[in-house]
Protein backbone atom coordinates (compact mmCIF):
# COMPACT_ATOMS: atom_id res chain seq x y z
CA UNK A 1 -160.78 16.95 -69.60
CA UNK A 2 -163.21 18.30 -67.06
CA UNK A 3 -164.38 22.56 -67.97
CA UNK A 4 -162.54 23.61 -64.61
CA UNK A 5 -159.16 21.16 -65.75
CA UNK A 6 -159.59 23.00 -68.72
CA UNK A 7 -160.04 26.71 -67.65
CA UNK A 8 -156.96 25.53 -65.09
CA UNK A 9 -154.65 24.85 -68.57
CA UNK A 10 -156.30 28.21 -70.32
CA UNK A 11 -155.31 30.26 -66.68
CA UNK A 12 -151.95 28.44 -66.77
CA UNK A 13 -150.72 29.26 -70.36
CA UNK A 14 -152.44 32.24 -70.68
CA UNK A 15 -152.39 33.85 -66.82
CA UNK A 16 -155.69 35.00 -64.92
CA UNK A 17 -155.31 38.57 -65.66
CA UNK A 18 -155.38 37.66 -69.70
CA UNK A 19 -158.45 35.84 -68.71
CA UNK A 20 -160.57 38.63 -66.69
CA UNK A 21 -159.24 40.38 -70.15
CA UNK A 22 -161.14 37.71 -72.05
CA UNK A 23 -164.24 37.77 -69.79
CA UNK A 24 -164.27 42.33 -70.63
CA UNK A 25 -163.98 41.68 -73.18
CA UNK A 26 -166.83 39.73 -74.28
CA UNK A 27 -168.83 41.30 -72.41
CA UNK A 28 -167.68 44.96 -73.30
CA UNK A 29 -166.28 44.75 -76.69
CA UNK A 30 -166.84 41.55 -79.18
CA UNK A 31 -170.07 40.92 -77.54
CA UNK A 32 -171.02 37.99 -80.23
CA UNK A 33 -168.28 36.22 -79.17
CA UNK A 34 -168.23 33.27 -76.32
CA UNK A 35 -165.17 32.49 -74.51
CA UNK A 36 -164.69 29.43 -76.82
CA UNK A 37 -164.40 31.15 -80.16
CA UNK A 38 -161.83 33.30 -78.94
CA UNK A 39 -159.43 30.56 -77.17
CA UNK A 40 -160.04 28.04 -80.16
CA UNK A 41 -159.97 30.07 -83.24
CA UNK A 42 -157.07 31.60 -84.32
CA UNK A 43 -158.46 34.85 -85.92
CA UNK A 44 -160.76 35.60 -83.02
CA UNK A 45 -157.43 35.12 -80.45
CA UNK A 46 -155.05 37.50 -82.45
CA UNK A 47 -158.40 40.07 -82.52
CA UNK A 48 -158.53 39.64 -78.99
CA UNK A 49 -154.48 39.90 -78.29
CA UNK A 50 -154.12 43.16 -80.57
CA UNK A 51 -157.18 44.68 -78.51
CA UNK A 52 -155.57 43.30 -75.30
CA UNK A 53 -152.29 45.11 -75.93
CA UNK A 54 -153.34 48.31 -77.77
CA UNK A 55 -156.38 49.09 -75.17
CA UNK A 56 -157.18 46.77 -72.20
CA UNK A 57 -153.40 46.31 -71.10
CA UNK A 58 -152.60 50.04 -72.43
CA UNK A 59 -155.44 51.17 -70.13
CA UNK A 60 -154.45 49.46 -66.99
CA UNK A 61 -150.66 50.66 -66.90
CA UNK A 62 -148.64 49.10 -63.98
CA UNK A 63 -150.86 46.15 -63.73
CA UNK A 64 -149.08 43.89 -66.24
CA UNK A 65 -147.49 40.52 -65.45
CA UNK A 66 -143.61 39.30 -66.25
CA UNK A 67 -145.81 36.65 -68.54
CA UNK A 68 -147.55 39.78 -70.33
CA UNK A 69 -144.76 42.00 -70.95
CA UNK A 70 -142.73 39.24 -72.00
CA UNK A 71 -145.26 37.79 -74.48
CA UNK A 72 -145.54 41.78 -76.08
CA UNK A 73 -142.07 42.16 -76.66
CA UNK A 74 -141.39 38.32 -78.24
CA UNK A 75 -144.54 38.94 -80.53
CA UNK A 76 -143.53 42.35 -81.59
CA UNK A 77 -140.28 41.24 -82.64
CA UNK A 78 -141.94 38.00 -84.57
CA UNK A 79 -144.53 39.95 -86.38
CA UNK A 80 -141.42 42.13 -87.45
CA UNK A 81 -139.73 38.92 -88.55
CA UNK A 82 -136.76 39.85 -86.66
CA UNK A 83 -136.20 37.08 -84.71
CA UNK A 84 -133.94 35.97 -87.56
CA UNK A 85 -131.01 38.29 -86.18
CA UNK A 86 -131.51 38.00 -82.43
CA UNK A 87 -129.07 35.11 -82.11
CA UNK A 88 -127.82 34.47 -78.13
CA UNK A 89 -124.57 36.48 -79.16
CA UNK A 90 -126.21 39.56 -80.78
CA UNK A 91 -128.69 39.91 -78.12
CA UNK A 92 -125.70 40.25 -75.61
CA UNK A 93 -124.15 42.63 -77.90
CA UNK A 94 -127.49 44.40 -77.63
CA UNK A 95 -128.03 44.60 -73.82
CA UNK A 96 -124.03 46.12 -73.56
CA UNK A 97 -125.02 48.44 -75.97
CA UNK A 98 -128.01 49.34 -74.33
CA UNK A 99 -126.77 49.91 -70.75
CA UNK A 100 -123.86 52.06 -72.71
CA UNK A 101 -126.49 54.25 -73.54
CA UNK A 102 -128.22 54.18 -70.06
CA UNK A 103 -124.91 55.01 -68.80
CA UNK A 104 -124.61 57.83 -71.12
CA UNK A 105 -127.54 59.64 -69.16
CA UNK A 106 -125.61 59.86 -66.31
CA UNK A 107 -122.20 60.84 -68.22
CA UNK A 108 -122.00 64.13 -66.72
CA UNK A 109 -123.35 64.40 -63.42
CA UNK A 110 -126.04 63.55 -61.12
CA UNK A 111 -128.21 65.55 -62.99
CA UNK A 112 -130.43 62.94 -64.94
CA UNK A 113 -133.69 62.71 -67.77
CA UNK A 114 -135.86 60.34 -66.38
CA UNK A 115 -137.59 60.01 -69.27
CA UNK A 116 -134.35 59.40 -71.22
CA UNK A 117 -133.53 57.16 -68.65
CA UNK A 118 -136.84 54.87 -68.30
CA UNK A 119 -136.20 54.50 -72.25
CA UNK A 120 -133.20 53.27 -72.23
CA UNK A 121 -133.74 51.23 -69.17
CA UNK A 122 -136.95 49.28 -70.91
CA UNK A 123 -134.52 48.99 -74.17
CA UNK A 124 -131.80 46.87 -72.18
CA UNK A 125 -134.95 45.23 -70.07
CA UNK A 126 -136.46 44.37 -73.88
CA UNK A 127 -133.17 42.56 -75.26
CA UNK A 128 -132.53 40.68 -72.02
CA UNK A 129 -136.27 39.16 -72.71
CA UNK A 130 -135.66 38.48 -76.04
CA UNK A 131 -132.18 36.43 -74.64
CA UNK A 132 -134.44 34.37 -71.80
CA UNK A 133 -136.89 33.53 -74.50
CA UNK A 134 -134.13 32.52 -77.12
CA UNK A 135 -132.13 30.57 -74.13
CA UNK A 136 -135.88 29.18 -73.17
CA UNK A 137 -135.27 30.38 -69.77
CA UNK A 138 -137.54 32.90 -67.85
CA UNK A 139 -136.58 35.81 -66.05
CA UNK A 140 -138.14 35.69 -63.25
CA UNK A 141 -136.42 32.19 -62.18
CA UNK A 142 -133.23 32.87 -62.96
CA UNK A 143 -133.46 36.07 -60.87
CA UNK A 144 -134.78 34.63 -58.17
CA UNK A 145 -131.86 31.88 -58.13
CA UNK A 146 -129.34 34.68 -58.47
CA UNK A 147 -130.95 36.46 -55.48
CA UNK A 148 -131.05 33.03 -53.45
CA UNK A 149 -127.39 32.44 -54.56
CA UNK A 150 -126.71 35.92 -53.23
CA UNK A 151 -128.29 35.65 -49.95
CA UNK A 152 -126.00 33.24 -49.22
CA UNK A 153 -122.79 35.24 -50.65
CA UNK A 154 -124.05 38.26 -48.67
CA UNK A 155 -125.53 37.11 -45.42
CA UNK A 156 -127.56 40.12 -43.26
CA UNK A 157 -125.18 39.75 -40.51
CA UNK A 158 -122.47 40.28 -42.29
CA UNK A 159 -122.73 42.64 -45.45
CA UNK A 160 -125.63 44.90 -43.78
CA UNK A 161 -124.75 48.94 -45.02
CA UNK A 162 -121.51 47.56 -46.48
CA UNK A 163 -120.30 47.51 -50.28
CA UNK A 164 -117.71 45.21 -49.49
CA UNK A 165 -117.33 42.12 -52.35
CA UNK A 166 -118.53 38.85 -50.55
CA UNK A 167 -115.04 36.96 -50.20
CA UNK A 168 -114.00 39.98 -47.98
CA UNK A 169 -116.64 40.46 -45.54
């Protein structure tokens, strides 16, 4: 395998930004190490991945990709060796318990917590990553087919400003 086939397989499973990460890294941080010693040894890549998430990532809020947060929230729950209970069934029972709660911020009124509210939002967005991963499915396709499915259900033309349900427009 040619170096560029190869940093094309590193951007692929990894993703570019983890790999500008890679490239501060070395340069800023764990300046003894070379690109190599951190992709092909094991130690050096979980050094790199705990300084990614607690300080690079951390530092660059709203700059983090689907791949990125999804990755955080599988390996938090696997260094927590809790993966054993998140079975398909209990992680739907998590997400409806979840939204309950998001629901409950709005319970009396219009009057809301945001900050209430972005924490329970991120706890129903956590379990529904944890239930792609364990159905081996990611989120962002099966969005986007649900959004192509419901461009057809919900044409422009026809349910533009209206709340009507698809089979009566």
């Amino acid at each position: 395998m040619s170096l560029i086939q190869e940093f094309q397989n590193h951007e692929r499973i990894l993703g570019r930004q983890k790999l500008v990460a890679i490239d501060f890294y070395i340069s800023n941080v764990a300046k003894n190490l070379s690109y190599e010693s951190i992709i092909y040894n094991k130690k050096n890549f979980e050094e790199f991945e705990r300084w990614y998430y607690s300080e690079y990532a951390a530092g660059r809020r709203y700059n983090y990709s689907m791949d990125d947060v999804s990755k955080a929230v599988v390996d938090f729950t696997k260094e927590r060796d809790w993966d054993q209970f998140h079975s398909p069934e209990n992680l739907a029972k998590s997400i409806a318990i979840e939204s309950g709660e998001l629901l409950e911020c709005f319970q009396w009124g219009t009057e809301f917590n945001k900050e209430e509210v972005c924490k329970e939002l991120a706890d129903v967005v956590n379990y529904s990553i944890l239930l792609a991963d364990k159905l081996d499915v990611k989120l962002e396709d099966i969005v986007m087919k649900k959004l192509e499915e419901n461009r057809k259900k919900y044409p422009v033309e026809k349910a533009k400003g209206k709340s009507t349900k698809y089979d009566k427009l």
